[in-house]
C-alpha atoms as a PDB file:
ATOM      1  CA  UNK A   1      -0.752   4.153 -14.896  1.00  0.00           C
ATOM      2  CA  UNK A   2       2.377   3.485 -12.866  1.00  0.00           C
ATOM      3  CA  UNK A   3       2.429   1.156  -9.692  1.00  0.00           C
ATOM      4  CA  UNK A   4       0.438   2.089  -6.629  1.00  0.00           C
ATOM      5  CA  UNK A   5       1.994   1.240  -3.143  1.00  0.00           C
ATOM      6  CA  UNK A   6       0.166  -0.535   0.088  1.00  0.00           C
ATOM      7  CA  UNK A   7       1.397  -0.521   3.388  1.00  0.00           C
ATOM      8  CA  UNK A   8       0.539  -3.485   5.462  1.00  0.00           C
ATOM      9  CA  UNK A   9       2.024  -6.099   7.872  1.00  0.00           C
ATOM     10  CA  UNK A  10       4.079  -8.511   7.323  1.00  0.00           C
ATOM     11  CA  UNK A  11       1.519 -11.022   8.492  1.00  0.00           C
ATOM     12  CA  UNK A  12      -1.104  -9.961   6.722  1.00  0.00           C
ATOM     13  CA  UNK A  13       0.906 -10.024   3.267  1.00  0.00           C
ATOM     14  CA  UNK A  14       1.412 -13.511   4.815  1.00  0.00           C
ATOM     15  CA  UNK A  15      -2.113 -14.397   5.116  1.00  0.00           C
ATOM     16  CA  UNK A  16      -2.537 -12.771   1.371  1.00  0.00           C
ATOM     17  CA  UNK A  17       0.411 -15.505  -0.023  1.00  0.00           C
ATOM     18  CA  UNK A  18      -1.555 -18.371   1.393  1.00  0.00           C
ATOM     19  CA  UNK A  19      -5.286 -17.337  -0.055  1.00  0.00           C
ATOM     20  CA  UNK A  20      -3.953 -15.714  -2.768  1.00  0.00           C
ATOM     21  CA  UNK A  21      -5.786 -12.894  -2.231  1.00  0.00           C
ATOM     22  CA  UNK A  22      -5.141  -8.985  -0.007  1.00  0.00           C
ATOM     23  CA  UNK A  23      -8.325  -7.689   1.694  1.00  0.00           C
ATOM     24  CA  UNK A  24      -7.602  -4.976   4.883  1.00  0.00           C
ATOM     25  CA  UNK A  25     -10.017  -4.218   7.513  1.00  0.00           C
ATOM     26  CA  UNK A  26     -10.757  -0.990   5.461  1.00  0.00           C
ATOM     27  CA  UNK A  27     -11.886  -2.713   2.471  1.00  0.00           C
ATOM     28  CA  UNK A  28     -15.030  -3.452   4.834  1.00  0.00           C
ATOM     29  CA  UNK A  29     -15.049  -0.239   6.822  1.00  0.00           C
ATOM     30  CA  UNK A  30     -14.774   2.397   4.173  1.00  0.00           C
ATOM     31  CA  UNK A  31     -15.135  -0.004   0.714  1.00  0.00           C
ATOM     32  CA  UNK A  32     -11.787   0.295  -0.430  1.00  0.00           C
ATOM     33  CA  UNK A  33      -7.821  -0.504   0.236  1.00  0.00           C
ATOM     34  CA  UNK A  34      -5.624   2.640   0.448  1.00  0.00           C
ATOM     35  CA  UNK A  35      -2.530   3.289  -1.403  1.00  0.00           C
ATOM     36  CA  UNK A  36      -0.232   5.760  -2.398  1.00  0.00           C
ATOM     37  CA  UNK A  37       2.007   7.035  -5.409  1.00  0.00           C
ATOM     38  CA  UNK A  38       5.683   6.669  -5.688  1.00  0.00           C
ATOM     39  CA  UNK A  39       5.996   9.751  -4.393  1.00  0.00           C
ATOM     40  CA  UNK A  40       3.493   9.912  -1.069  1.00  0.00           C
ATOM     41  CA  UNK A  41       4.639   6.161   0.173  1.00  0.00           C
ATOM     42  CA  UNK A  42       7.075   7.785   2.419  1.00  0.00           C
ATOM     43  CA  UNK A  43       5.043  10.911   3.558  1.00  0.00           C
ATOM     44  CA  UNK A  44       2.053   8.520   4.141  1.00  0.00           C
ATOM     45  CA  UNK A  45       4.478   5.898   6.059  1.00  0.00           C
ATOM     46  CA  UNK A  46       5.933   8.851   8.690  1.00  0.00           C
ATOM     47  CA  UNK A  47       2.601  10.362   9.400  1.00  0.00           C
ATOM     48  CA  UNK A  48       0.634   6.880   9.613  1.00  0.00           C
ATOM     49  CA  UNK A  49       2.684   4.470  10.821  1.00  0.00           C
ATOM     50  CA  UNK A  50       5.317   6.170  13.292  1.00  0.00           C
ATOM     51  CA  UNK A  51       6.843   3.586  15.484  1.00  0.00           C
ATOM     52  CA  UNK A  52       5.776   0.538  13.641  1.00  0.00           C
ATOM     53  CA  UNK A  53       7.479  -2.479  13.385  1.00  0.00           C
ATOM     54  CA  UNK A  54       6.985  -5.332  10.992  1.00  0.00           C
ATOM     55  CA  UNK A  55       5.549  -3.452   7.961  1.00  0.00           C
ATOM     56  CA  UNK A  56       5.830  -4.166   4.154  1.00  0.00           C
ATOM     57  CA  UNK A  57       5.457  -2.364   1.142  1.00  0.00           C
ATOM     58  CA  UNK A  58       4.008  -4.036  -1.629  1.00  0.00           C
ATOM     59  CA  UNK A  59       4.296  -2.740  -5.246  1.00  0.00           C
ATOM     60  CA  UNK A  60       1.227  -3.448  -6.860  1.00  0.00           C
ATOM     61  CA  UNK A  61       0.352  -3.194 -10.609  1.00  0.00           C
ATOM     62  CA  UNK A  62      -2.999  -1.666 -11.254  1.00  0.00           C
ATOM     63  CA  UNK A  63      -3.456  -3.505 -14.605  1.00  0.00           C
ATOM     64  CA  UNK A  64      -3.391  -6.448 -12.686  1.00  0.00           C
ATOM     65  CA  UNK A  65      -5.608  -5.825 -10.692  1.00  0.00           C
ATOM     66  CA  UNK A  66      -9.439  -7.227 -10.820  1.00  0.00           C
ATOM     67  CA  UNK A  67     -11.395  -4.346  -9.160  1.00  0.00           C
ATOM     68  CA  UNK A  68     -10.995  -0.208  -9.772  1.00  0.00           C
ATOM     69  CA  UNK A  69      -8.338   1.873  -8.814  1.00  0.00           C
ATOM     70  CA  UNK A  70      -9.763   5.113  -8.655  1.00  0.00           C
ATOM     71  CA  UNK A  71      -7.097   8.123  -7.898  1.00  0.00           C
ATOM     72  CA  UNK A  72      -9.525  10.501  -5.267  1.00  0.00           C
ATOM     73  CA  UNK A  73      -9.195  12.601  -2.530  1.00  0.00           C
ATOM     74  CA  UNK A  74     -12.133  11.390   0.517  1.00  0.00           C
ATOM     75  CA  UNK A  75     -10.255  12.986   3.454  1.00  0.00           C
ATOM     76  CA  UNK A  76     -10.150  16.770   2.063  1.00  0.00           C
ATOM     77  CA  UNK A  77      -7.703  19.143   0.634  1.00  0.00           C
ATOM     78  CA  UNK A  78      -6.701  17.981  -3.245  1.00  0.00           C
ATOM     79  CA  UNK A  79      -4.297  15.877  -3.067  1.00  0.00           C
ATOM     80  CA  UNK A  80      -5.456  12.752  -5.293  1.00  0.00           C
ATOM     81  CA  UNK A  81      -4.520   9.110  -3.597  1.00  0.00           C
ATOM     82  CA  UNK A  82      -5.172   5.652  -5.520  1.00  0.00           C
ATOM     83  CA  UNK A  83      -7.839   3.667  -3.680  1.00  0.00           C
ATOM     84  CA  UNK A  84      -8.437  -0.317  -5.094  1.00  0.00           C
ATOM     85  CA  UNK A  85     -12.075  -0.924  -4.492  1.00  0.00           C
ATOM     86  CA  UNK A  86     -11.875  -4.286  -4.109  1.00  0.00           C
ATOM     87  CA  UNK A  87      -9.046  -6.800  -3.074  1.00  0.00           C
ATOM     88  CA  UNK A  88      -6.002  -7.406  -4.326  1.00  0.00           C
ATOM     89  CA  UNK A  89      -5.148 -10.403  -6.578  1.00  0.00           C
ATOM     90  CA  UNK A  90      -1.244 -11.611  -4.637  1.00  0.00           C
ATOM     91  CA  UNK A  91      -0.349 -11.939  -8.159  1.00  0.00           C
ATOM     92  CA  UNK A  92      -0.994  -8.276  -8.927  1.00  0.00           C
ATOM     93  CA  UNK A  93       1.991  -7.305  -6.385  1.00  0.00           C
ATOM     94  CA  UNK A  94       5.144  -7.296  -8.500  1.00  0.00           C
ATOM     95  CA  UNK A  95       7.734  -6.552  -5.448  1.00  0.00           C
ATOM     96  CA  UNK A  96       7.362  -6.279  -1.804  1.00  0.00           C
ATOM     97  CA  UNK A  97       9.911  -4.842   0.240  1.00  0.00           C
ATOM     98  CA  UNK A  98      10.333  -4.583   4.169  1.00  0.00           C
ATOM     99  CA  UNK A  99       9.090  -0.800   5.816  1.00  0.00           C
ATOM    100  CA  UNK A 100      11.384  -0.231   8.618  1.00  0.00           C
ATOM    101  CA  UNK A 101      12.336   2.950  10.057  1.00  0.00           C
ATOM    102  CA  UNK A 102      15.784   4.426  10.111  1.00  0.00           C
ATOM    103  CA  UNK A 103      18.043   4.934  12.896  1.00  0.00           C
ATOM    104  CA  UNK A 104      16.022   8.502  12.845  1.00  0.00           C
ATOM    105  CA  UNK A 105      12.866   6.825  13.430  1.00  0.00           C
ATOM    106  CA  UNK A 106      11.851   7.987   9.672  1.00  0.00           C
ATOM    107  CA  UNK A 107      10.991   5.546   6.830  1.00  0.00           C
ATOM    108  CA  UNK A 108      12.658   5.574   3.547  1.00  0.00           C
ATOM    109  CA  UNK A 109      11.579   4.377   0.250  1.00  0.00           C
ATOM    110  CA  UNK A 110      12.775   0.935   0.066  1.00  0.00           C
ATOM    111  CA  UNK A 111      12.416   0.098  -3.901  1.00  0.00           C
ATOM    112  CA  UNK A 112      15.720   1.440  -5.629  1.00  0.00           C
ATOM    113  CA  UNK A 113      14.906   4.092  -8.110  1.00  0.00           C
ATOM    114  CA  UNK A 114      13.368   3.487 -11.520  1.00  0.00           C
END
């Protein structure tokens, strides 16, 4: 399995650096963190987070990680999304890169291609 993708806030990947550890609100609300594939990060980032400032995207490497990651669909259709249900090790992000819109007010995948 290839890297999944997280969008969060700068501060929160912050917070994450200092405890060592990623947890988002809907790790407690819904029981897992969201994330996408290579190829829905930028789909996901224009429909969810239009006008944001101050994002991140981290790259995050499923082996590494201590809890599942479970590729599902829970909001419909059958499109399949990776879901971590559990937190997220800091050392299980291998890159993190800054979200920020273009001049077009569209994000853009900011990893260079693999």
């Amino acid at each position: 399995m290839g890297q999944v993708y997280h969008i969060t806030t700068a501060d929160q990947w912050r917070r994450a650096q200092v405890t060592g550890v990623y947890r988002t609100a809907s790790l407690d609300t819904e029981g897992f963190v969201h994330c996408s594939t290579r190829d829905q990060v930028v789909r996901v980032a224009n429909q969810r987070f239009a006008g944001w400032t101050g994002l991140v995207l981290l790259a995050v490497d499923p082996s590494r990680v201590n809890s599942p990651v479970v590729f599902e669909n829970t909001e419909g259709g059958s499109e399949l999304f990776p879901h971590v249900y559990g937190p997220i090790g800091a050392d299980a992000v291998d890159a993190v890169a800054v979200l920020k819109p273009g001049s077009d007010g569209r994000f853009a995948f900011p990893f260079a291609a693999a």
